[in-house]
N, C-alpha and C. Protein backbone atom coordinates (compact mmCIF):
# COMPACT_ATOMS: atom_id res chain seq x y z
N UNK A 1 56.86 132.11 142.95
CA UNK A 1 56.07 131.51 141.91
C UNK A 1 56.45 132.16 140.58
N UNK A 2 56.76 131.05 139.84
CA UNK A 2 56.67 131.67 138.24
C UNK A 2 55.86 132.22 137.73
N UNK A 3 55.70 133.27 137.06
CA UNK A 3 54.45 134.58 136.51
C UNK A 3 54.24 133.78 135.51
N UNK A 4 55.16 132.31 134.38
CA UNK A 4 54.55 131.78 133.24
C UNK A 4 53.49 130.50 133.89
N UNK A 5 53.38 130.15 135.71
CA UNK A 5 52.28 129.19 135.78
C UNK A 5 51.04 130.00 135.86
N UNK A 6 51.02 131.03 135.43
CA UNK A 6 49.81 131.60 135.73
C UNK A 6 49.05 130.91 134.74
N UNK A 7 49.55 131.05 133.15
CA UNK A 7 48.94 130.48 132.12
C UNK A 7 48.50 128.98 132.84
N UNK A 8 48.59 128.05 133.82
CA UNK A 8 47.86 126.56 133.64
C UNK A 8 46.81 126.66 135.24
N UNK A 9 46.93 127.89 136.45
CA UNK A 9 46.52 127.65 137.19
C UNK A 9 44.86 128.84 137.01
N UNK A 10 43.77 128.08 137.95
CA UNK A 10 42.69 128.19 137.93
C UNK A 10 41.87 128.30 139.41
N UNK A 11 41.09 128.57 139.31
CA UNK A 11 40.65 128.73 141.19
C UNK A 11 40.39 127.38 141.24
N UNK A 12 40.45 127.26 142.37
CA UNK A 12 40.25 125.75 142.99
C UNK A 12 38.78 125.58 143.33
N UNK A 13 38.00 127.09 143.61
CA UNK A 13 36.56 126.83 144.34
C UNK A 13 35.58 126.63 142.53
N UNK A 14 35.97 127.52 141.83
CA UNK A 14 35.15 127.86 140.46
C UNK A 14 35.56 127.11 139.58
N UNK A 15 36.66 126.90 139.43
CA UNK A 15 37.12 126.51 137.86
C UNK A 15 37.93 127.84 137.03
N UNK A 16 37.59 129.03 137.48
CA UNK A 16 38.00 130.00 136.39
C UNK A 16 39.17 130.27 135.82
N UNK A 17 39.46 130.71 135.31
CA UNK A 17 40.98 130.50 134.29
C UNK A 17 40.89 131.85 133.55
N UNK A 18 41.76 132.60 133.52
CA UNK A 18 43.23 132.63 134.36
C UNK A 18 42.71 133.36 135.34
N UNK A 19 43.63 133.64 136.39
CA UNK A 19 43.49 134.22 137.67
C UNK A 19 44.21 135.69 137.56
N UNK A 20 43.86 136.64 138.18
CA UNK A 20 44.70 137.63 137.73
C UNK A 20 45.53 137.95 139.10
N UNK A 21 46.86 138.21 138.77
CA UNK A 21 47.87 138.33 139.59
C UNK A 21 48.60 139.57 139.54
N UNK A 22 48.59 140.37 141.87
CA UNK A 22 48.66 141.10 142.24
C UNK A 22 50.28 140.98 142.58
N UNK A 23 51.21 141.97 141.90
CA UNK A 23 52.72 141.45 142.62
C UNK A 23 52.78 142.23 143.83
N UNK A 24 53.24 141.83 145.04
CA UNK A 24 54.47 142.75 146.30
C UNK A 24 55.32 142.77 146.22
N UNK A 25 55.98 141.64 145.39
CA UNK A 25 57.45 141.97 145.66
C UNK A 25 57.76 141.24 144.17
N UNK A 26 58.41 141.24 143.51
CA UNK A 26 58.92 140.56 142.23
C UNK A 26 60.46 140.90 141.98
N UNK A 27 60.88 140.03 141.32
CA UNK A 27 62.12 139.68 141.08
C UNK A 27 62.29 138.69 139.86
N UNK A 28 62.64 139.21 138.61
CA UNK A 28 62.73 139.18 137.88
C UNK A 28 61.42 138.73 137.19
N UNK A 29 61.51 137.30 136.87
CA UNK A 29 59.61 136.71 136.68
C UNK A 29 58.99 136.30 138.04
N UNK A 30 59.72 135.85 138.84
CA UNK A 30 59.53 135.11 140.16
C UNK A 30 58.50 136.08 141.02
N UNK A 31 57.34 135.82 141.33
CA UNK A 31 56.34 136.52 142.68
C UNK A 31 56.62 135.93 143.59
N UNK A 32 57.57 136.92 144.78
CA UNK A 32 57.95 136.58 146.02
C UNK A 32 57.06 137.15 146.60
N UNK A 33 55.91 137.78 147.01
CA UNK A 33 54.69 137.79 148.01
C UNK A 33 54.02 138.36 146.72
N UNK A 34 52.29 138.39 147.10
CA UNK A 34 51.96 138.98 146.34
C UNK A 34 50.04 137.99 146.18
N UNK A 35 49.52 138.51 145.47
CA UNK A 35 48.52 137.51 145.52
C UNK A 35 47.53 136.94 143.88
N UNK A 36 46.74 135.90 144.23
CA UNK A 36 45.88 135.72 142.89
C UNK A 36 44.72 135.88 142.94
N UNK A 37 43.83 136.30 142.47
CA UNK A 37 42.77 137.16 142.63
C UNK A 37 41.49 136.12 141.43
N UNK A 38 40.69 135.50 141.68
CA UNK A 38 39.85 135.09 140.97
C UNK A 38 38.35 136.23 140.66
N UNK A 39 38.74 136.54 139.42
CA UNK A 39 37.45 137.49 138.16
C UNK A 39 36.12 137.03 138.74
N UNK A 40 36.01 135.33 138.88
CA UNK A 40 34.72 135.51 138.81
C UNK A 40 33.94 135.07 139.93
N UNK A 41 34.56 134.55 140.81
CA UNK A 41 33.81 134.29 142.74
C UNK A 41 34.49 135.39 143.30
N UNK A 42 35.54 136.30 143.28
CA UNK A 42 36.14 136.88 143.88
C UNK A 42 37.24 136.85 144.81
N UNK A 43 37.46 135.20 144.96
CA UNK A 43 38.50 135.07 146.28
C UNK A 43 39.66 135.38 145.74
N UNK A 44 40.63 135.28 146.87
CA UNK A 44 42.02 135.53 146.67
C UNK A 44 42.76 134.55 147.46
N UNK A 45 44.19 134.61 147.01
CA UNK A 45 44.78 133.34 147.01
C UNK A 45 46.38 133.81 147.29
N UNK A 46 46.63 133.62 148.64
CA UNK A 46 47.84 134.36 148.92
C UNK A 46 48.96 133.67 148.26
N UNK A 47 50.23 134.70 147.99
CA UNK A 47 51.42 133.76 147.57
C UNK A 47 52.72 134.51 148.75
N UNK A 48 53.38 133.73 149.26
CA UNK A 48 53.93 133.95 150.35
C UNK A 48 55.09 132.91 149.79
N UNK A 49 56.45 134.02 149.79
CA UNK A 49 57.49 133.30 149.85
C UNK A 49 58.15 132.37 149.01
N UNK A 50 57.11 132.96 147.48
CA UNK A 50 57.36 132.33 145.85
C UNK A 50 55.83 131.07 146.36
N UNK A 51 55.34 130.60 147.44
CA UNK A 51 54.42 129.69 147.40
C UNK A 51 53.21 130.34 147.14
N UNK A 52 52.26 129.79 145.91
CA UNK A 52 50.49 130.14 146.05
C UNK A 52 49.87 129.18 147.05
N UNK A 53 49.38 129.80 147.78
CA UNK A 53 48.40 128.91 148.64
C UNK A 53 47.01 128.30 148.07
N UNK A 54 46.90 127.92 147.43
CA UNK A 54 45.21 127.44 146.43
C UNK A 54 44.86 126.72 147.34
N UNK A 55 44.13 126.73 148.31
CA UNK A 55 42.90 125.92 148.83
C UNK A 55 41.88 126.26 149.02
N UNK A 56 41.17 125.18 149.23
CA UNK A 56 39.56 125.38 149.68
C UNK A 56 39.36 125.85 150.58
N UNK A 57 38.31 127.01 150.11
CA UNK A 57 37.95 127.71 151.88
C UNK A 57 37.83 126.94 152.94
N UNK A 58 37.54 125.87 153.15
CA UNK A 58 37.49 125.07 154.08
C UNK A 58 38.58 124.33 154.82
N UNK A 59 39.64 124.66 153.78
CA UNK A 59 41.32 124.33 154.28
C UNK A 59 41.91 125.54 154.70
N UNK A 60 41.60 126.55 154.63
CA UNK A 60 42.33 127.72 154.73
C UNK A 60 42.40 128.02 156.06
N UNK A 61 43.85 128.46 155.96
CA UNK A 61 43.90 129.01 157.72
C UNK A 61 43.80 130.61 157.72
N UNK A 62 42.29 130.94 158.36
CA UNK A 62 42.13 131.92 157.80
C UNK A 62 42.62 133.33 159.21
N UNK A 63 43.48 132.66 160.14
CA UNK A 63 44.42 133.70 160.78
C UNK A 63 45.66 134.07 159.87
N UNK A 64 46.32 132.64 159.27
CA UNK A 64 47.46 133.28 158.33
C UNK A 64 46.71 134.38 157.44
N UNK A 65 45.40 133.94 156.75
CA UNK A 65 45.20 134.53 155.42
C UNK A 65 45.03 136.72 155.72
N UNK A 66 44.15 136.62 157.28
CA UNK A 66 43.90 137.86 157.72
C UNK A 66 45.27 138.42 158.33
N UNK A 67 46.30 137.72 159.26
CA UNK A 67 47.80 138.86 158.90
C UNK A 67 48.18 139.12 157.77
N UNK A 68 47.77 138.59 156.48
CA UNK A 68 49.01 138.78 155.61
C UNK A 68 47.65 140.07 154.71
N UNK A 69 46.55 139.73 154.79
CA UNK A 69 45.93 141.26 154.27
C UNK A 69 46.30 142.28 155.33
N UNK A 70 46.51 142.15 156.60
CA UNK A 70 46.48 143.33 156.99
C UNK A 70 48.00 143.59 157.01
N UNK A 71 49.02 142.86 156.93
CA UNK A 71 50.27 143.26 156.50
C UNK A 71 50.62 143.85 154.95
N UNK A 72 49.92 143.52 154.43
CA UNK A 72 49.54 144.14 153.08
C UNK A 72 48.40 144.81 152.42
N UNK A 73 47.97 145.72 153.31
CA UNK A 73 46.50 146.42 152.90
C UNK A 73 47.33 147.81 151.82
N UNK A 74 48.19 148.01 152.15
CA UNK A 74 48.56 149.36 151.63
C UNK A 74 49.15 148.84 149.83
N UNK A 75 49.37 147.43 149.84
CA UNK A 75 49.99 146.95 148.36
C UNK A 75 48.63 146.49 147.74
N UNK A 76 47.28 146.25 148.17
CA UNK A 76 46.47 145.49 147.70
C UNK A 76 45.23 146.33 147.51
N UNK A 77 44.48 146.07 146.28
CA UNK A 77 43.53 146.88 145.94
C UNK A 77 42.02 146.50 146.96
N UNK A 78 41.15 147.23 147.06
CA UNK A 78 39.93 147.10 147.92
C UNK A 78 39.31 145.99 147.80
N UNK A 79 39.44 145.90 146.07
CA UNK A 79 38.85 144.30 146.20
C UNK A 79 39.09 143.58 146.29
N UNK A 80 40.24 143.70 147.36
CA UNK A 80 40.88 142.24 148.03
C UNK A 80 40.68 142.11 149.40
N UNK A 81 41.36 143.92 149.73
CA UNK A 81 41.57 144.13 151.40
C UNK A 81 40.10 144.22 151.76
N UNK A 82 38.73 144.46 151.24
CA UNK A 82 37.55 144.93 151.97
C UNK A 82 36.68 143.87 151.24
N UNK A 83 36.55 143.49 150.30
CA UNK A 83 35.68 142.39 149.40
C UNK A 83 35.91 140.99 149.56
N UNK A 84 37.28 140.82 149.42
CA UNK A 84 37.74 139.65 148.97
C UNK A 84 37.04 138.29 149.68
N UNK A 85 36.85 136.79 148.90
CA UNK A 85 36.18 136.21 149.77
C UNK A 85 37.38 134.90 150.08
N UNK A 86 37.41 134.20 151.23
CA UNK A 86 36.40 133.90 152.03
C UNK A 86 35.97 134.97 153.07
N UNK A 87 37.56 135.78 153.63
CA UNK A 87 37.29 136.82 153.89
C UNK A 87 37.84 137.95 153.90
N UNK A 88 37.91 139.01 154.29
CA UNK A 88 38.21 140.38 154.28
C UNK A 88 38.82 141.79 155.47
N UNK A 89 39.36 142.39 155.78
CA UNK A 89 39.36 143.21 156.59
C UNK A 89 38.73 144.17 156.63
């Protein structure tokens, strides 16, 4: 994912704008894993493989969403790996 769509994307559950974005891996502007973090409901929004995943909690596959925190607890701050919603490790 391009670090300049951050400027047009927004949570999908709130509305909020901008999202603030966690890198794992980066390469040049490009976020090759890494995640988006919404200020004001709290969820997070994996990006896997340059893709953001933005869906509704209710679309989410939330076995992918729990390997990839616990494959990444050591890159991601608490209020993702222990807070984050829909859910958390």
């Amino acid at each position: 994912m391009n670090k300049k769509m951050l400027d047009i994307l927004a949570c999908p559950m709130c509305k909020h704008h901008p999202l603030e974005s966690i890198e794992i891996n980066l390469k040049d502007e490009i976020i090759i894993n890494g995640v988006l973090f919404c200020t004001s409901c709290s969820r997070f929004y994996p990006i896997i493989e340059e893709i953001p995943i933005m869906l509704p909690d209710e679309l989410r596959d939330k076995k992918q969403d729990l390997e990839f925190l616990k494959m990444n607890k050591d890159s991601l701050p608490e209020k993702i790996t222990l807070h984050g919603i829909p859910w958390h490790i």
